[in-house]
Protein backbone atom coordinates (compact mmCIF):
# COMPACT_ATOMS: atom_id res chain seq x y z
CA UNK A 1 189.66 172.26 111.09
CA UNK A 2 192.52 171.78 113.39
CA UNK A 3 191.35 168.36 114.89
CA UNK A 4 191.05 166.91 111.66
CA UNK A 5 194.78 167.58 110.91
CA UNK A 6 197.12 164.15 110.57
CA UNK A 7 200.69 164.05 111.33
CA UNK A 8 203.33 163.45 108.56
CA UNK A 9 205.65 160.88 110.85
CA UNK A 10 202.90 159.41 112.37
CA UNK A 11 203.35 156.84 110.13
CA UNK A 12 206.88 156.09 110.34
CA UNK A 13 206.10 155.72 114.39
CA UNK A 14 203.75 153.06 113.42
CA UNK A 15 206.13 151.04 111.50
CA UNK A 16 208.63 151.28 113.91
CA UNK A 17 206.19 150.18 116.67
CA UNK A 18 204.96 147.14 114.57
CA UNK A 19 208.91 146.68 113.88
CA UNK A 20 209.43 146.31 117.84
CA UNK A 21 206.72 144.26 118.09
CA UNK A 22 208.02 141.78 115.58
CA UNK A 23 211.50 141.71 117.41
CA UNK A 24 209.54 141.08 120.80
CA UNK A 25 207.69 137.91 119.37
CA UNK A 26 210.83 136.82 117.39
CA UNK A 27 212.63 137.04 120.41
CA UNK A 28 210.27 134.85 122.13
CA UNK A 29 209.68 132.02 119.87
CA UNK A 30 213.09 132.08 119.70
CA UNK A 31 213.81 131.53 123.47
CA UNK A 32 210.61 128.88 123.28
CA UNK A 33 212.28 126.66 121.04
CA UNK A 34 215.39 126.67 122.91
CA UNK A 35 213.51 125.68 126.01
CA UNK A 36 211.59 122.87 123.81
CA UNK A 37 215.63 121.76 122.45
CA UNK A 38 216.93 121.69 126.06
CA UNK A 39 213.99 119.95 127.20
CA UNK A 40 214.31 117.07 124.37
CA UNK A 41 218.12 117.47 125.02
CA UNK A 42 217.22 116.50 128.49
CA UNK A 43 214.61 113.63 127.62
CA UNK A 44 217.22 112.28 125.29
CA UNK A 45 220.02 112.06 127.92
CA UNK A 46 217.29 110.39 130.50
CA UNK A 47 216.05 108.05 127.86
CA UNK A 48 219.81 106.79 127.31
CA UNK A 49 220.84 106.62 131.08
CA UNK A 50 217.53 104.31 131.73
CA UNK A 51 218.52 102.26 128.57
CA UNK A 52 221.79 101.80 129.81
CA UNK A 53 220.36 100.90 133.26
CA UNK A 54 217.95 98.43 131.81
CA UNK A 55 220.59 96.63 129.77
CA UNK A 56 222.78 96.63 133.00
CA UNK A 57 219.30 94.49 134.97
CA UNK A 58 218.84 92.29 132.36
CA UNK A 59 222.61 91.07 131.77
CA UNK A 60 222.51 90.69 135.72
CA UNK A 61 219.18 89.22 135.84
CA UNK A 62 220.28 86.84 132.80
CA UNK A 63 223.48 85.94 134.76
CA UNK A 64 221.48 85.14 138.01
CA UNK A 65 218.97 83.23 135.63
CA UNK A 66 221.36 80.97 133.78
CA UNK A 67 223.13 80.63 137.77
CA UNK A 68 219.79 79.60 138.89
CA UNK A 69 219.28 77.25 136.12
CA UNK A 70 222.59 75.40 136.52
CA UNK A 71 222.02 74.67 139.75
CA UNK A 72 218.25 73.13 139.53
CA UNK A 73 219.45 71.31 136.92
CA UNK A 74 222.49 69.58 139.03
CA UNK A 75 219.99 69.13 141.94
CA UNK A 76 216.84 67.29 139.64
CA UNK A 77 219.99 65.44 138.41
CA UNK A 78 220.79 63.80 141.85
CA UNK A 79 217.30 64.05 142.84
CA UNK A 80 216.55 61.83 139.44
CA UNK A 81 219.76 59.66 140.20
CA UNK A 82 218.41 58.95 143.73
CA UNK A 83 214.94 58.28 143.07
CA UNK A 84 216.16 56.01 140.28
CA UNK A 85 218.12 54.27 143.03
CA UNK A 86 215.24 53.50 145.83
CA UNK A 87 212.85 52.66 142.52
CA UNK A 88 215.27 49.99 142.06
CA UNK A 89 215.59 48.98 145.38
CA UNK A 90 211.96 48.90 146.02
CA UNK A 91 211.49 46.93 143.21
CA UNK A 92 213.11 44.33 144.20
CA UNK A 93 212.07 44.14 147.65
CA UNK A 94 208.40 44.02 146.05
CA UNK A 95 209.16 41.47 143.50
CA UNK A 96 210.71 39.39 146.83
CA UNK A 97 207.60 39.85 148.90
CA UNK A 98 205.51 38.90 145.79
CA UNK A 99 207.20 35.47 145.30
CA UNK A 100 206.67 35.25 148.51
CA UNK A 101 202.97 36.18 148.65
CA UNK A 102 202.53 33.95 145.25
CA UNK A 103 203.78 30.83 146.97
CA UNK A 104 201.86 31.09 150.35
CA UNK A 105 198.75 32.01 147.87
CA UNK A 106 198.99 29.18 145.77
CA UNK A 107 199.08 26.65 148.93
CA UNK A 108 196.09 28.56 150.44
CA UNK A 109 194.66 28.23 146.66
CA UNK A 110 195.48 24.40 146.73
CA UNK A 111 193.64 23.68 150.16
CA UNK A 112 190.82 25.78 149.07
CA UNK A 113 190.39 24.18 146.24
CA UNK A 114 190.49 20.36 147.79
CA UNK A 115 188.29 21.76 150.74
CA UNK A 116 185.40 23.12 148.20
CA UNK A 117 185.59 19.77 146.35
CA UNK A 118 184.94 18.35 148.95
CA UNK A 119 182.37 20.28 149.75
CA UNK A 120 180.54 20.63 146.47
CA UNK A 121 180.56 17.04 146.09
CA UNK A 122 178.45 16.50 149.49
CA UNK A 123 176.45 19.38 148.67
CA UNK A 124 175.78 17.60 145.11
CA UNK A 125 174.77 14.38 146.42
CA UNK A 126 172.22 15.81 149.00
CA UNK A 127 170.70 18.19 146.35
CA UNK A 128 170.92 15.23 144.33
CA UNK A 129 168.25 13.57 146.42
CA UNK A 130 166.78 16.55 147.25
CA UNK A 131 166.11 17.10 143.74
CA UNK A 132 164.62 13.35 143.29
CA UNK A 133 162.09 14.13 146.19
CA UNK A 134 161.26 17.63 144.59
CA UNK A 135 160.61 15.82 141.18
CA UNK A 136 158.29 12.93 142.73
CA UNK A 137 156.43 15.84 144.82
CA UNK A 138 155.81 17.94 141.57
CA UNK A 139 155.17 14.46 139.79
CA UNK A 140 152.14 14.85 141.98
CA UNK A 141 151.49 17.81 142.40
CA UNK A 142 151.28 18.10 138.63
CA UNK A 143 148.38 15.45 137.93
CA UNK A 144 146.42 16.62 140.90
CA UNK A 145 146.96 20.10 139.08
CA UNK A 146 146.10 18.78 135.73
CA UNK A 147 142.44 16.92 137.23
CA UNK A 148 141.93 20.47 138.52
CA UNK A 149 142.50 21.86 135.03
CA UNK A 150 140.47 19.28 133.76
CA UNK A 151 136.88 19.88 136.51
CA UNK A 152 137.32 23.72 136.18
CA UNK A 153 137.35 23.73 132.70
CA UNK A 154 134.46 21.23 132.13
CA UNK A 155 132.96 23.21 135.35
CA UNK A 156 133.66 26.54 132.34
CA UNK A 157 132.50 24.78 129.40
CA UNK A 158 129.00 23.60 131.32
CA UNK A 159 128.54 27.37 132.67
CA UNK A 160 129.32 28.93 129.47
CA UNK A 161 126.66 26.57 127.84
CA UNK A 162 124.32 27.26 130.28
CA UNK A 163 125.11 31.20 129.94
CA UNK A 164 124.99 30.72 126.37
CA UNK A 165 121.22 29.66 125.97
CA UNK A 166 119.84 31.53 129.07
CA UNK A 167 120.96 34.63 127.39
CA UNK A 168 119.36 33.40 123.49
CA UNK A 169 116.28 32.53 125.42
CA UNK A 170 115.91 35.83 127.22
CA UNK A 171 116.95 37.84 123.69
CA UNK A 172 114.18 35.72 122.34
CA UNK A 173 111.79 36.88 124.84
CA UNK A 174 112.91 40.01 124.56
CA UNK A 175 112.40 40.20 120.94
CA UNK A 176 108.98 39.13 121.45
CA UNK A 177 107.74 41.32 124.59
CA UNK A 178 109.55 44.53 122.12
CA UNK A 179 107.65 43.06 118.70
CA UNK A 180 104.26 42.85 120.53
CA UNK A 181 104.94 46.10 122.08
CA UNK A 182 105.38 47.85 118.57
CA UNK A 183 102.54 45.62 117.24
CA UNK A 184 100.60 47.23 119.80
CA UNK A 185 101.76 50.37 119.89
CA UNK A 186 100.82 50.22 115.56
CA UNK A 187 97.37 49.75 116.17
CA UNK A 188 96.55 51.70 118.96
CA UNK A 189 98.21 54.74 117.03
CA UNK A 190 96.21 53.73 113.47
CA UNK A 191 92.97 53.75 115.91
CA UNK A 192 93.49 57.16 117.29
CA UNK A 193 94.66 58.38 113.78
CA UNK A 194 91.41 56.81 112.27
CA UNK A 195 89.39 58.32 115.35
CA UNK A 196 90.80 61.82 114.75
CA UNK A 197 90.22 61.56 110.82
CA UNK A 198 86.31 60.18 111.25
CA UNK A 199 86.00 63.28 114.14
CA UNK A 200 87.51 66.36 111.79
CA UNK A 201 85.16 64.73 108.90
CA UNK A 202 82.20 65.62 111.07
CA UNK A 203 83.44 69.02 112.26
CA UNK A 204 84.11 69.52 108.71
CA UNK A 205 80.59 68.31 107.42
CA UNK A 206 79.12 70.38 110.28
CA UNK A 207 81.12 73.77 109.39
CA UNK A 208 80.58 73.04 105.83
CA UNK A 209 76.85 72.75 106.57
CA UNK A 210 76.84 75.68 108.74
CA UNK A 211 78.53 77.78 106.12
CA UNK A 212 76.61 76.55 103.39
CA UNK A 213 73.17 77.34 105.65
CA UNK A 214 74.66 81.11 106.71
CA UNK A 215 74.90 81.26 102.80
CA UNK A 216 71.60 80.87 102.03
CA UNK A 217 70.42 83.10 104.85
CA UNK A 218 72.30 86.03 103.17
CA UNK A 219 70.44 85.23 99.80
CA UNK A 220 66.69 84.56 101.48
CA UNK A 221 66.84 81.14 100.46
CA UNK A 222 65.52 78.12 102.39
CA UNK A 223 67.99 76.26 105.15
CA UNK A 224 69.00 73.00 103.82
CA UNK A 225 67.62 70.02 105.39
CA UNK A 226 69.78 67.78 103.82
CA UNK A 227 71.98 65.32 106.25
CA UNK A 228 74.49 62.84 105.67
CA UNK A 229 75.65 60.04 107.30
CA UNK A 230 78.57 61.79 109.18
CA UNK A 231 80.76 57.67 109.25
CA UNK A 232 81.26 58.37 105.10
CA UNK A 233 84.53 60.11 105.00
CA UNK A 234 84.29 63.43 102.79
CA UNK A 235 81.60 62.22 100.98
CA UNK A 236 78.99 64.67 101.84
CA UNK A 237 80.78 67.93 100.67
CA UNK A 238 81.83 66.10 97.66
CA UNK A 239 78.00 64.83 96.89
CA UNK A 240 76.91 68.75 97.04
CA UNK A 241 79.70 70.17 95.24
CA UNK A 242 77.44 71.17 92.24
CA UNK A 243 74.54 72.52 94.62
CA UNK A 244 73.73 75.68 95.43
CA UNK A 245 76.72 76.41 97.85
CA UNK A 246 79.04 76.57 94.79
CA UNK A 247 78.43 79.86 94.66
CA UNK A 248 77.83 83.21 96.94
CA UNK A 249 76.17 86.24 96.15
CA UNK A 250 79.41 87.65 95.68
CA UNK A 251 81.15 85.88 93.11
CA UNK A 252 82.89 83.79 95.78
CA UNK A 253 82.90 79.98 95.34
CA UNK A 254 83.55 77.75 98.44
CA UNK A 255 85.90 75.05 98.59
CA UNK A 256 85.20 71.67 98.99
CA UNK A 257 86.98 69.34 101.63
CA UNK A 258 89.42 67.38 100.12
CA UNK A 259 89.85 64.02 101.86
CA UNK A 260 88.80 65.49 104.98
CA UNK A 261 92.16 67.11 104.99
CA UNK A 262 91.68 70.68 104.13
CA UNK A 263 89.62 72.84 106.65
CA UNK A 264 87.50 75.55 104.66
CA UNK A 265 88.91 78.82 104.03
């Protein structure tokens, strides 16, 4: 039981302890923010001194500037006042050399003028005459040209006649050979187209014949011995139709040809 025993001023050490404590960090914010014043203290008096010092470089700089100033200005002045001077100057001596230039000009001008007169006045006359003898030559030149005209296009006309009715002449025969052809062509196709009809009439006539003779086989009866003239298109079948081939032993009744179109089924 004596470990569990507590102290009666352990407390009042405690307080005292945290009480020390409190002076310790007091005492150092304290001394913190005395540093941080001096410091600002310090910055301040810097700040001022460069302020100072920068008002000091301008005024001189200003000074040195307005200085500066005055005396470009007094030198464009004279340079202006000179310039203006030998602008005069050579002013006149060009306006001098100009009259003098004009004058000298205007003679050169003068002869120029008499000499190319002169001049264009020959050249006038001979392309005067030149232009006489150019007119007679094209004079000439222009009716052998217009009897050309004339031949070639007679020498047109004359062929395009000619061209003209050797071209409806061969159309014409050309119509002809093609209508003689078709003509042709017409009745060679109805002949083979009547040949084929009159040739599946007999086959017909024959099968029909056949069938109608296997028929009467089946049912004993007597082969027929009838014939017909095999040129008569469909005409046999037809003639029989109410024979004895109407009907089979089965029920079955056998179709007739119609036209010589329709092969028995």
């Amino acid at each position: 039981m004596g470990r569990h025993v507590i102290r009666l001023d352990a407390g009042a050490e405690a307080e005292e302890e945290a009480l020390r404590v409190a002076d310790q960090a007091y005492d150092k914010a304290m001394h913190a923010t005395m540093d941080v014043a001096n410091s600002e203290l310090e910055r301040a008096e810097a700040l001022r001194v460069a302020t100072v010092a920068r008002a000091e470089a301008l005024r001189a700089a200003t000074v040195a500037r307005a200085d500066a100033l005055r005396r470009i200005s007094s030198q464009h002045v004279e340079a202006v006042r000179r310039a203006e001077s030998e602008r005069t100057a050579a002013l006149k001596r060009s306006e001098a050399r100009y009259q003098e230039a004009l004058i000298t000009a205007e003679e050169s001008a003068t002869k120029a003028v008499e000499y190319a007169y002169e001049a264009e006045m020959a050249a006038s006359q001979a392309a005067h005459e030149e232009a006489l003898r150019a007119a007679e030559t094209a004079a000439v030149s222009a009716i052998a040209r217009a009897a050309t005209v004339r031949q070639a296009a007679m020498a047109r006309a004359e062929a395009m006649r000619n061209a003209s009715k050797s071209r409806a002449e061969v159309v014409r025969d050309a119509t002809k050979d093609y209508e003689a052809a078709l003509d042709a062509a017409a009745r060679s196709r109805a002949e083979e187209l009547r040949e084929a009809t009159r040739e599946q009439d007999e086959a017909l006539y024959a099968a029909t014949v056949a069938y109608e003779n296997a028929l009467r086989a089946a049912q004993d009866a007597p082969p027929s011995l009838e014939r017909v003239d095999p040129t008569v298109e469909a005409a046999g079948p037809a003639a029989n139709e109410g024979g004895p081939s109407a009907s089979a032993g089965n029920g079955q009744r056998e179709p007739a040809p119609n036209d010589g179109k329709i092969t028995p089924s």
